[in-house]
PDB file of N, CA and C in Angstrom:
ATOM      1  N   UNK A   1       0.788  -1.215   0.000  1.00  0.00           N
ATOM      2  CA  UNK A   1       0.000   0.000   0.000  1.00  0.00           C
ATOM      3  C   UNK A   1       0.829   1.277   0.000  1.00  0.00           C
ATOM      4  N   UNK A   2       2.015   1.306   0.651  1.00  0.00           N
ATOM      5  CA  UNK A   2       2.847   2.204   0.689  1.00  0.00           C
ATOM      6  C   UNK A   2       3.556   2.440  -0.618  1.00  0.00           C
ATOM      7  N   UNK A   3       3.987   1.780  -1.269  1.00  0.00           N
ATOM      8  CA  UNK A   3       4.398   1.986  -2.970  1.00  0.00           C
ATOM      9  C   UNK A   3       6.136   1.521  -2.247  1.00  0.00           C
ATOM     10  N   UNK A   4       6.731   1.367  -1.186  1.00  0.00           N
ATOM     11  CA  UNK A   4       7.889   1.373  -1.139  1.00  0.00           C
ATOM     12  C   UNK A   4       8.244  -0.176  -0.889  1.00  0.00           C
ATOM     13  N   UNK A   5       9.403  -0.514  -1.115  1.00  0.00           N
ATOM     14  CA  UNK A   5      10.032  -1.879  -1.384  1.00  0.00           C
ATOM     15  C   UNK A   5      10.286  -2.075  -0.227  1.00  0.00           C
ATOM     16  N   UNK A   6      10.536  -3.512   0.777  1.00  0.00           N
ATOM     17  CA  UNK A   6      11.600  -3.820   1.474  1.00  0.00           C
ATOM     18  C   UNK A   6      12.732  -4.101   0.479  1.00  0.00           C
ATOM     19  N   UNK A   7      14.239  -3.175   1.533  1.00  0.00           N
ATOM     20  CA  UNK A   7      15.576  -3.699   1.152  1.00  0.00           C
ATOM     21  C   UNK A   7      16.680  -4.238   1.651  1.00  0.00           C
ATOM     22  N   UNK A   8      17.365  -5.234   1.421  1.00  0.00           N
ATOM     23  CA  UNK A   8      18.298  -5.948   1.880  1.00  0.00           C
ATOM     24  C   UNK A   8      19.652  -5.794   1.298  1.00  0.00           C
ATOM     25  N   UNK A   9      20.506  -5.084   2.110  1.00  0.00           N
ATOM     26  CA  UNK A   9      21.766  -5.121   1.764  1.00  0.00           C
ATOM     27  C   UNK A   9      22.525  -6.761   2.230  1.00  0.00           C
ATOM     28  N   UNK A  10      23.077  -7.675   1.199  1.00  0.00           N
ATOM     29  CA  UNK A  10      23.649  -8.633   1.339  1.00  0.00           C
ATOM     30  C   UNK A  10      24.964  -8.541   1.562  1.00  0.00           C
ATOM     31  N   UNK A  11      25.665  -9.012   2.513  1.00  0.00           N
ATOM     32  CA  UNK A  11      26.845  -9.243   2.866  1.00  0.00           C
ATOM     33  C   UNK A  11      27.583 -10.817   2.692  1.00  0.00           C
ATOM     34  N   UNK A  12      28.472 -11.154   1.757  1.00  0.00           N
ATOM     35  CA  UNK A  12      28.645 -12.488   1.912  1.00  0.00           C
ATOM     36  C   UNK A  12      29.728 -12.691   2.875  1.00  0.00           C
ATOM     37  N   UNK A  13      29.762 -14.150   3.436  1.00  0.00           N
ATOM     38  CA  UNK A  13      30.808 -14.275   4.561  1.00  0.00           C
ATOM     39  C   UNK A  13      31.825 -14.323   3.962  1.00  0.00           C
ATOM     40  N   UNK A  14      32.899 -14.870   5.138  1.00  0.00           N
ATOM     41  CA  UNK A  14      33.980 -14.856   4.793  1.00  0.00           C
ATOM     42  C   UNK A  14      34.485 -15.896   3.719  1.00  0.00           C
ATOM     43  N   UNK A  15      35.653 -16.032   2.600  1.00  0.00           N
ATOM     44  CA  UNK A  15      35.532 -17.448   1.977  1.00  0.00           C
ATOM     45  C   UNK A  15      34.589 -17.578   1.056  1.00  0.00           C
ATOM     46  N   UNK A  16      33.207 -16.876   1.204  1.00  0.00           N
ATOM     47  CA  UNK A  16      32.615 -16.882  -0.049  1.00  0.00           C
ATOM     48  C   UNK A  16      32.840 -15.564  -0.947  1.00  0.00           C
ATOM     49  N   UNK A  17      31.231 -15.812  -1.651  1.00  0.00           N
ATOM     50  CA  UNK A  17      31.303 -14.715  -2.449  1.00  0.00           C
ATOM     51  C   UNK A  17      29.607 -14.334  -2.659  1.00  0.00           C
ATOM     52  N   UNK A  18      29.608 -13.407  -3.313  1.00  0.00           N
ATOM     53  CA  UNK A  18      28.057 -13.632  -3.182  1.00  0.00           C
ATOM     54  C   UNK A  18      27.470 -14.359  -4.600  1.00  0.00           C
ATOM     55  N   UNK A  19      28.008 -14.795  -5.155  1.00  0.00           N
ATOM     56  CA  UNK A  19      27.220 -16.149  -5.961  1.00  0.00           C
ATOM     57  C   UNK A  19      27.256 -17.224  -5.179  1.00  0.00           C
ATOM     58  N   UNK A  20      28.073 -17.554  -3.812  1.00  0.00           N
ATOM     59  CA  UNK A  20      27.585 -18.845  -3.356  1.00  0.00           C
ATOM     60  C   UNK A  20      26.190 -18.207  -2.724  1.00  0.00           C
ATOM     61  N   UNK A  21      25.519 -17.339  -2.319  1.00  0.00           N
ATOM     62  CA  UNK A  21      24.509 -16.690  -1.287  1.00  0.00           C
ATOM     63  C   UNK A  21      23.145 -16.702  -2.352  1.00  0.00           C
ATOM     64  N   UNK A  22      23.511 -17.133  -3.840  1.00  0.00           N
ATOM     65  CA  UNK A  22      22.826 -16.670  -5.099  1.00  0.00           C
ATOM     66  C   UNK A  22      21.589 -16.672  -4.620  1.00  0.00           C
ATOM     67  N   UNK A  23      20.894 -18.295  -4.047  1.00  0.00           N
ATOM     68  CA  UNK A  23      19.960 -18.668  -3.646  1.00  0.00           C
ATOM     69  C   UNK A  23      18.691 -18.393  -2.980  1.00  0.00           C
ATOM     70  N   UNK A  24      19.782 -18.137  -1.650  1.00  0.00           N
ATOM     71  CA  UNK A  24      19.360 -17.248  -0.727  1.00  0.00           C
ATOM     72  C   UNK A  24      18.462 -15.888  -0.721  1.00  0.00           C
ATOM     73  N   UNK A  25      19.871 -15.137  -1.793  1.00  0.00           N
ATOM     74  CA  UNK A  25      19.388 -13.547  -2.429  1.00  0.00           C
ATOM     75  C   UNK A  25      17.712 -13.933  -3.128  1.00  0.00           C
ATOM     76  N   UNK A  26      17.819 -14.619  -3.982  1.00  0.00           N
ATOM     77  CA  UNK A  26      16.688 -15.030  -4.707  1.00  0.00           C
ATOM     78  C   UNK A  26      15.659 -15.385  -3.985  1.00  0.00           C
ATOM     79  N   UNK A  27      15.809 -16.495  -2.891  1.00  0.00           N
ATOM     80  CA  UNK A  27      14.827 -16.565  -2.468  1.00  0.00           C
ATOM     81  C   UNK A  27      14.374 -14.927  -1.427  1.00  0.00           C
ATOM     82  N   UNK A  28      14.761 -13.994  -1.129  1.00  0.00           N
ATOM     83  CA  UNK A  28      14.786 -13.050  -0.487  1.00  0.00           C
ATOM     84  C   UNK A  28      13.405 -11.873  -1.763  1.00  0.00           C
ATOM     85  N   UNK A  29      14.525 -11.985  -2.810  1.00  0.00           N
ATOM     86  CA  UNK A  29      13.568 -11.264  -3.884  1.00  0.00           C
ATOM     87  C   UNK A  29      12.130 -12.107  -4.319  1.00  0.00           C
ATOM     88  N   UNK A  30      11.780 -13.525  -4.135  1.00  0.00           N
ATOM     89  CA  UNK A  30      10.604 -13.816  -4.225  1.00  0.00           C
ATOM     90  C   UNK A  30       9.332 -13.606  -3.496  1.00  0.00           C
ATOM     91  N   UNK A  31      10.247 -13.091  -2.383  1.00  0.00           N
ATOM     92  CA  UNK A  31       9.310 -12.951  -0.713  1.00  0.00           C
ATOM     93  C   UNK A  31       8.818 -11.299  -1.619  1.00  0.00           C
ATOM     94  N   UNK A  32       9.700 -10.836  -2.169  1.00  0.00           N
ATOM     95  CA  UNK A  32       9.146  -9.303  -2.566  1.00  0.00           C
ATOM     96  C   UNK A  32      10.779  -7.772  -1.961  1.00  0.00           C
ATOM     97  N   UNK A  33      11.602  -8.630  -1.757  1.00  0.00           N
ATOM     98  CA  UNK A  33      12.257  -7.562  -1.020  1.00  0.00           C
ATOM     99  C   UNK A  33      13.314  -7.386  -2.733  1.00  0.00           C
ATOM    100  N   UNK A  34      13.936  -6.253  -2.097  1.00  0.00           N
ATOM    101  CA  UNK A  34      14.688  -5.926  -2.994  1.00  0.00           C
ATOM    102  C   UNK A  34      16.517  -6.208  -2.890  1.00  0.00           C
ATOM    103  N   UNK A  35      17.055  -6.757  -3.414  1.00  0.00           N
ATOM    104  CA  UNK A  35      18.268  -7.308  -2.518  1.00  0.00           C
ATOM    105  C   UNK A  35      19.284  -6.610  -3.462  1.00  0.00           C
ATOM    106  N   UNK A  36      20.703  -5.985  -2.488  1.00  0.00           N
ATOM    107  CA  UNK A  36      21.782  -5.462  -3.107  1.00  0.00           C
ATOM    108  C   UNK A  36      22.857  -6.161  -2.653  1.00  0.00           C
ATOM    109  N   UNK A  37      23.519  -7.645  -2.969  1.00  0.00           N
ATOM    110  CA  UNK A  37      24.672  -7.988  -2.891  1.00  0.00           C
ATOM    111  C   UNK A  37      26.181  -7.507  -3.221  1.00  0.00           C
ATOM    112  N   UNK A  38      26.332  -6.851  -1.800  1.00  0.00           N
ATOM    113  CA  UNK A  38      27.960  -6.491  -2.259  1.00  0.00           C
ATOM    114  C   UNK A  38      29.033  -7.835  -2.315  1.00  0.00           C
ATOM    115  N   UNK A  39      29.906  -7.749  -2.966  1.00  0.00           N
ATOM    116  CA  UNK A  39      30.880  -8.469  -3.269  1.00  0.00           C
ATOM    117  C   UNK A  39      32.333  -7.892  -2.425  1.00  0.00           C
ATOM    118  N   UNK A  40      33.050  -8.082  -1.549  1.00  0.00           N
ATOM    119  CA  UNK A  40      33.966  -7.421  -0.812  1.00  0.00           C
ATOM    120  C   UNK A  40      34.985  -7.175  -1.475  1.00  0.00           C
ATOM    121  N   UNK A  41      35.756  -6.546  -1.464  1.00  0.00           N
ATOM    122  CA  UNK A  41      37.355  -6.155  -2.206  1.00  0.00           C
ATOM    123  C   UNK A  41      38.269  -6.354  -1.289  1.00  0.00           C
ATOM    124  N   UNK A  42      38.028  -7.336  -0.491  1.00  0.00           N
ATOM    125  CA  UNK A  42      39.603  -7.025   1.026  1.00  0.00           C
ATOM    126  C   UNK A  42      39.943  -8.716   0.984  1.00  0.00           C
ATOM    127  N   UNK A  43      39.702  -9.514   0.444  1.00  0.00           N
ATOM    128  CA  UNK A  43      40.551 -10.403   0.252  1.00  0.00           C
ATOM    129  C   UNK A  43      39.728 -11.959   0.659  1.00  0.00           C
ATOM    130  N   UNK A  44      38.376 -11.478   1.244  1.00  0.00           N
ATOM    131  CA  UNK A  44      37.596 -12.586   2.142  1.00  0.00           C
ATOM    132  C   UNK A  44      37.134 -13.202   0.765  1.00  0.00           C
ATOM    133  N   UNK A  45      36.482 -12.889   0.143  1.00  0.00           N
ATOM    134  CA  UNK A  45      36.071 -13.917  -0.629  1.00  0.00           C
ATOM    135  C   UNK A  45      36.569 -15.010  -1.247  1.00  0.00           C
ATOM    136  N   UNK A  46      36.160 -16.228  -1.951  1.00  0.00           N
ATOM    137  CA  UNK A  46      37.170 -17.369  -2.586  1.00  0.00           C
ATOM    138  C   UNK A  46      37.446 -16.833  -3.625  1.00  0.00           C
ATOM    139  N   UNK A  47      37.085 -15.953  -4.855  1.00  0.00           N
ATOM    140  CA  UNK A  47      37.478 -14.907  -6.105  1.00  0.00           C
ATOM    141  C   UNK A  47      36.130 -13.836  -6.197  1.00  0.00           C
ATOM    142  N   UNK A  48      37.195 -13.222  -6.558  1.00  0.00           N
ATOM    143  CA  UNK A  48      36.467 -12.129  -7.152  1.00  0.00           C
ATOM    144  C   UNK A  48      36.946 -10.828  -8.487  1.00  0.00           C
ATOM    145  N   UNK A  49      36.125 -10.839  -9.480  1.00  0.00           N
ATOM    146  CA  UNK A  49      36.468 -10.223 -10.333  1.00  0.00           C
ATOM    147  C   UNK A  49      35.769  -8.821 -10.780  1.00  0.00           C
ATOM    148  N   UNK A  50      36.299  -7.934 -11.043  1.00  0.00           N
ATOM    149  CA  UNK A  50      35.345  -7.002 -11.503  1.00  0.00           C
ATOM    150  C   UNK A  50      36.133  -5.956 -12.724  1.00  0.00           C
ATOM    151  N   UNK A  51      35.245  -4.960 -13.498  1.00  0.00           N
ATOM    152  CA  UNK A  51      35.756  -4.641 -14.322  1.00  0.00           C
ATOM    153  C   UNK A  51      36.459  -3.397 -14.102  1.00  0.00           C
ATOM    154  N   UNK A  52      37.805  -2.838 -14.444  1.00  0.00           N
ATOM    155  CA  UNK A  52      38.070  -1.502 -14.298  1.00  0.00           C
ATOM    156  C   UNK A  52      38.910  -0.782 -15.139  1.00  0.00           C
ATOM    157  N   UNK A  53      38.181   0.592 -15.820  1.00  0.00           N
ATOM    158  CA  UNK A  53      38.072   0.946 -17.151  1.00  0.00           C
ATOM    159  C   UNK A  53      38.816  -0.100 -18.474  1.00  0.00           C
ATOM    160  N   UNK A  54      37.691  -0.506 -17.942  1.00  0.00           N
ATOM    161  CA  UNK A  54      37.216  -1.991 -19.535  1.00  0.00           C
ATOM    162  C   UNK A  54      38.318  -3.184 -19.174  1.00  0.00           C
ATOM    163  N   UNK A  55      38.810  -2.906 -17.995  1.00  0.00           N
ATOM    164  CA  UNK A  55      39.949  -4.276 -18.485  1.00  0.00           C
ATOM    165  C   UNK A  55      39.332  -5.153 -16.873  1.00  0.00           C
ATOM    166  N   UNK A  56      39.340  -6.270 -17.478  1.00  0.00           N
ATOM    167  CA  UNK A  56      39.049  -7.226 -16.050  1.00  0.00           C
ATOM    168  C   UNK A  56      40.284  -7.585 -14.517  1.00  0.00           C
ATOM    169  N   UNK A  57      39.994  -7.176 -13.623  1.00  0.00           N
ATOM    170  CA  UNK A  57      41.040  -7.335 -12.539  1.00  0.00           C
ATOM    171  C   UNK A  57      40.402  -8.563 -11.623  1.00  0.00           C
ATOM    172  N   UNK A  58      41.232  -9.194 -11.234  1.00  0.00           N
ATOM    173  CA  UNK A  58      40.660 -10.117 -10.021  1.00  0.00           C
ATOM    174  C   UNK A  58      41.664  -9.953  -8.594  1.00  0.00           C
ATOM    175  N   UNK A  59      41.082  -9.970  -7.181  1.00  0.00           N
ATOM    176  CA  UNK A  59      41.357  -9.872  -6.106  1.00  0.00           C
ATOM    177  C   UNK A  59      41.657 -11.101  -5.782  1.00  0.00           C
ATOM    178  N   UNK A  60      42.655 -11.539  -5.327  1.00  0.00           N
ATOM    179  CA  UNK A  60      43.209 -13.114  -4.985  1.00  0.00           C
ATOM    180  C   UNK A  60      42.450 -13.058  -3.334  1.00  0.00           C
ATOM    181  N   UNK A  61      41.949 -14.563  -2.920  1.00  0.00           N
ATOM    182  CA  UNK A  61      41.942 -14.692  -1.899  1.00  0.00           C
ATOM    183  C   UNK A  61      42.860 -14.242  -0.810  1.00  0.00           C
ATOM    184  N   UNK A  62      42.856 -13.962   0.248  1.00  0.00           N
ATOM    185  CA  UNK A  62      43.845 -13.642   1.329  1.00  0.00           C
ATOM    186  C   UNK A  62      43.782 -14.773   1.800  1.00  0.00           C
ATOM    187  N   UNK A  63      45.183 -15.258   1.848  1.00  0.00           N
ATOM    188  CA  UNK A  63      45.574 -16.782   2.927  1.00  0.00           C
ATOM    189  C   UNK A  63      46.544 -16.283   4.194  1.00  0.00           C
ATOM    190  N   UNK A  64      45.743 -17.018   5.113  1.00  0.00           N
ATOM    191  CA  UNK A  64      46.524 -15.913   6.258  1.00  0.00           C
ATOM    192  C   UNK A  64      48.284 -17.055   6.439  1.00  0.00           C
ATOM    193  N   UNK A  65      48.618 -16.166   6.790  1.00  0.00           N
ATOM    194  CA  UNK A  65      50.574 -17.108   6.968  1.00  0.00           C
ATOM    195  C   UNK A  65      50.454 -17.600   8.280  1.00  0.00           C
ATOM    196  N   UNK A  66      51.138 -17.720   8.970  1.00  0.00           N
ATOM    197  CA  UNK A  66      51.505 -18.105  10.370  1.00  0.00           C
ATOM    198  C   UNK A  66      52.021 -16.389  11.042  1.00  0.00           C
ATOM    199  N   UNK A  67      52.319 -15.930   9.990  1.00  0.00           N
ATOM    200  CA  UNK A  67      53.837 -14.662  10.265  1.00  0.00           C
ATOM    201  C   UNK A  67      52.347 -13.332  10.923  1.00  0.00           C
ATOM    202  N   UNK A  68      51.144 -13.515  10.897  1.00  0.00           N
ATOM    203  CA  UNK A  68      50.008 -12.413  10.203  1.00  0.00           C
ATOM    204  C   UNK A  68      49.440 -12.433  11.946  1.00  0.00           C
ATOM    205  N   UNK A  69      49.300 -11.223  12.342  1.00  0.00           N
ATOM    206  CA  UNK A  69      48.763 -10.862  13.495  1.00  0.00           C
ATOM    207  C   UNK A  69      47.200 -11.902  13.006  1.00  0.00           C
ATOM    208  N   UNK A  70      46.707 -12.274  13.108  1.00  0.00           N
ATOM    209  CA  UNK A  70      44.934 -12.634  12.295  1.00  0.00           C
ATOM    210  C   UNK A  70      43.791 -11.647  13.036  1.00  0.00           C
ATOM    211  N   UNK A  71      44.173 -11.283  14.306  1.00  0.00           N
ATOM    212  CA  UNK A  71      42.685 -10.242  14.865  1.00  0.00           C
ATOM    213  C   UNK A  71      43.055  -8.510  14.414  1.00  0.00           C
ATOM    214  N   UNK A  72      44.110  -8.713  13.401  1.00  0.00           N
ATOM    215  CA  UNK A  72      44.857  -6.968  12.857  1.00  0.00           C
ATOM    216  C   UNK A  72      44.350  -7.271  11.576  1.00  0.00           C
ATOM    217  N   UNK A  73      44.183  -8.523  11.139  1.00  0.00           N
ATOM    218  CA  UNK A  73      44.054  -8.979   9.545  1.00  0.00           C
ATOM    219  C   UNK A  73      42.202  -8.940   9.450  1.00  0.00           C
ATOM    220  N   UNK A  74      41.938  -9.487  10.251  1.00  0.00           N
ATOM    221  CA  UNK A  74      40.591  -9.814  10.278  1.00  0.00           C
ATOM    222  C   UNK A  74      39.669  -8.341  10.703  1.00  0.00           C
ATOM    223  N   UNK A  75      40.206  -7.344  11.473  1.00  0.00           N
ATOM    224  CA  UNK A  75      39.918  -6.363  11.869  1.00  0.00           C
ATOM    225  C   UNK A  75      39.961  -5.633  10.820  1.00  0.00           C
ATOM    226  N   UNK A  76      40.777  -5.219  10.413  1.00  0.00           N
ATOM    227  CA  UNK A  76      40.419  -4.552   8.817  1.00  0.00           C
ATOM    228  C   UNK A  76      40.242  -4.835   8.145  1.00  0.00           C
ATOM    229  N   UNK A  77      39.680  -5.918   7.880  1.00  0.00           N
ATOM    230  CA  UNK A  77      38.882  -6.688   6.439  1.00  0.00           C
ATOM    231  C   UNK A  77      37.474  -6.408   7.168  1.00  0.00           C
ATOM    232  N   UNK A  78      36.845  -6.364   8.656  1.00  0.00           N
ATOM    233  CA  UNK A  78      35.391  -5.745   8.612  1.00  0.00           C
ATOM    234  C   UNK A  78      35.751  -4.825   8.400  1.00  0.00           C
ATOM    235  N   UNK A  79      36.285  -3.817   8.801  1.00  0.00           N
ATOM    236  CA  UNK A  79      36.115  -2.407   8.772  1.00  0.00           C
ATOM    237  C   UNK A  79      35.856  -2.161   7.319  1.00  0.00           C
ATOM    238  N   UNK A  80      36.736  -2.802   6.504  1.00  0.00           N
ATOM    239  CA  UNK A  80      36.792  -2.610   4.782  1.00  0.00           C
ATOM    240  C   UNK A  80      35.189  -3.080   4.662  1.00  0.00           C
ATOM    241  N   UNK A  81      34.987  -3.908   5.242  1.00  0.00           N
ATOM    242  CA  UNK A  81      33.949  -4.766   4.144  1.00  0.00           C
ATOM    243  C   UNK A  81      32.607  -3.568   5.136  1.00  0.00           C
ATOM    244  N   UNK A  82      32.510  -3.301   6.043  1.00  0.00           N
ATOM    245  CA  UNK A  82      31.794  -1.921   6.757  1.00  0.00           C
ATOM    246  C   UNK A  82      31.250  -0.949   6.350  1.00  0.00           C
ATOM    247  N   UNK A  83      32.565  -0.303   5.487  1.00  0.00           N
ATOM    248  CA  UNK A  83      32.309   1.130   4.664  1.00  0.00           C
ATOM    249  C   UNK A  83      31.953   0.728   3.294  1.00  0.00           C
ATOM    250  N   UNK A  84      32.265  -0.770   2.743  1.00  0.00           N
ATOM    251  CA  UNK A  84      31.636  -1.317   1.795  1.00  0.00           C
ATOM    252  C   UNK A  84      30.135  -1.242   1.736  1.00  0.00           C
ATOM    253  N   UNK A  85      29.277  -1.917   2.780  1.00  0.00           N
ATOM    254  CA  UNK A  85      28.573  -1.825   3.060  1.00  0.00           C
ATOM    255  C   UNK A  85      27.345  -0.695   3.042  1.00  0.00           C
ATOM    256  N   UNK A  86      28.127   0.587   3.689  1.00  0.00           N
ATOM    257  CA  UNK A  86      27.410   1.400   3.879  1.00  0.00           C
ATOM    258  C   UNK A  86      27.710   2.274   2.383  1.00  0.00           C
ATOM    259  N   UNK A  87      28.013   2.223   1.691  1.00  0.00           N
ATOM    260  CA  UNK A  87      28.379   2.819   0.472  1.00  0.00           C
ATOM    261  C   UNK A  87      27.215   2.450  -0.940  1.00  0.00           C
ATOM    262  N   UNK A  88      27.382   0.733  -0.743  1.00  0.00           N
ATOM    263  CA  UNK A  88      25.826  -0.155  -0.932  1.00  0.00           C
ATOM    264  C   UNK A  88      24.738   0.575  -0.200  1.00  0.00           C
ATOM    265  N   UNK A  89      24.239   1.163   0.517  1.00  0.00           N
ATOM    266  CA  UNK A  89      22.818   1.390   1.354  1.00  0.00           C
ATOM    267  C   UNK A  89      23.274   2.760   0.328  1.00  0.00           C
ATOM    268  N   UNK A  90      24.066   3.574   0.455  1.00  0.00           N
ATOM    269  CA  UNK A  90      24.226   5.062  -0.007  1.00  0.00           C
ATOM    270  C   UNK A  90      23.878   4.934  -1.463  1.00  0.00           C
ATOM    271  N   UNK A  91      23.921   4.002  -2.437  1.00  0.00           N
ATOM    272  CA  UNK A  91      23.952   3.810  -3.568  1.00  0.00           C
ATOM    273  C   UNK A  91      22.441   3.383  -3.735  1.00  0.00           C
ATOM    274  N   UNK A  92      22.153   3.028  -2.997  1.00  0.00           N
ATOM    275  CA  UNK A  92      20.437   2.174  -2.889  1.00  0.00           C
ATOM    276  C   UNK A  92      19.988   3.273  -2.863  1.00  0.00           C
ATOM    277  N   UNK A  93      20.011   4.493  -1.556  1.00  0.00           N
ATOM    278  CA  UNK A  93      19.356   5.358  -1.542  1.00  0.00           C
ATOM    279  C   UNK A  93      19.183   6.369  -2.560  1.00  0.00           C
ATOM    280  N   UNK A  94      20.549   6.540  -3.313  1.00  0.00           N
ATOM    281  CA  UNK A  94      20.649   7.681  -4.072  1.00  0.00           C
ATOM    282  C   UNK A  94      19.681   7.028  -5.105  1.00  0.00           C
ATOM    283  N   UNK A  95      19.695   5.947  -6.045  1.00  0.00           N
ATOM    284  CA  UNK A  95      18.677   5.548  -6.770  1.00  0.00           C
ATOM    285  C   UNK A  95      17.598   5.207  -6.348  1.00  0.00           C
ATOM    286  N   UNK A  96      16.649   5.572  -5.462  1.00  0.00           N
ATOM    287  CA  UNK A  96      15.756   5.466  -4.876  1.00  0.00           C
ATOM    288  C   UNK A  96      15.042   7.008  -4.717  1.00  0.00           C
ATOM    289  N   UNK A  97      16.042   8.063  -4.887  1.00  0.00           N
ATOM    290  CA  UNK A  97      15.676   9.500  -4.626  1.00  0.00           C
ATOM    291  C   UNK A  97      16.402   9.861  -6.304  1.00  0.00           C
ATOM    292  N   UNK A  98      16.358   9.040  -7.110  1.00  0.00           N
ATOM    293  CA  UNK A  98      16.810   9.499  -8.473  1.00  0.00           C
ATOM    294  C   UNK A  98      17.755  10.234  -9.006  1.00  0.00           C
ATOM    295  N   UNK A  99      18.792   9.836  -7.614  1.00  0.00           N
ATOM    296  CA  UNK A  99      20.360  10.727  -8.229  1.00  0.00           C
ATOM    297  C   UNK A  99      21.132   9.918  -8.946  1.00  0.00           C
TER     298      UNK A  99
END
């Protein structure tokens, strides 16, 4: 009645990506919601590729060493994947108010 969508910003875990979540997302958009899967750039996912000006780059998994603080490693991969996040909701909104 309201004319407005539910929306879901998707976050995939760690190790994945969000094509393993494909499902999920989908089943989310059948219920009626509107779903925005970010894909992370900090190393969590198993691959990830995206395009940048026209040429394809891919982000290698991060494998942690033995040598790697892991709660300094892991701490800034949320923070990254955080402002990721909220950048997704900022992008939702702006096309939602037609900027």
């Amino acid at each position: 009645p309201s004319g407005k969508w539910p929306v879901v910003i998707f976050s995939h875990g760690m190790g994945c990506n969000r094509y393993a979540y494909s499902k999920i997302c989908y089943d989310l958009c059948s219920e009626g919601f509107i779903v925005a899967s970010v894909e992370h750039r900090d190393g969590s996912a198993c691959h990830s590729k995206f395009y940048n000006n026209g040429s394809m780059e891919e982000i290698e998994h991060l494998q942690m060493e033995a040598s790697n603080d892991e709660y300094s490693v892991r701490n800034e991969q949320a923070n990254q994947r955080a402002k990721e996040v909220i950048r997704c909701l900022q992008l939702v909104k702006n096309l939602n108010e037609g900027i």
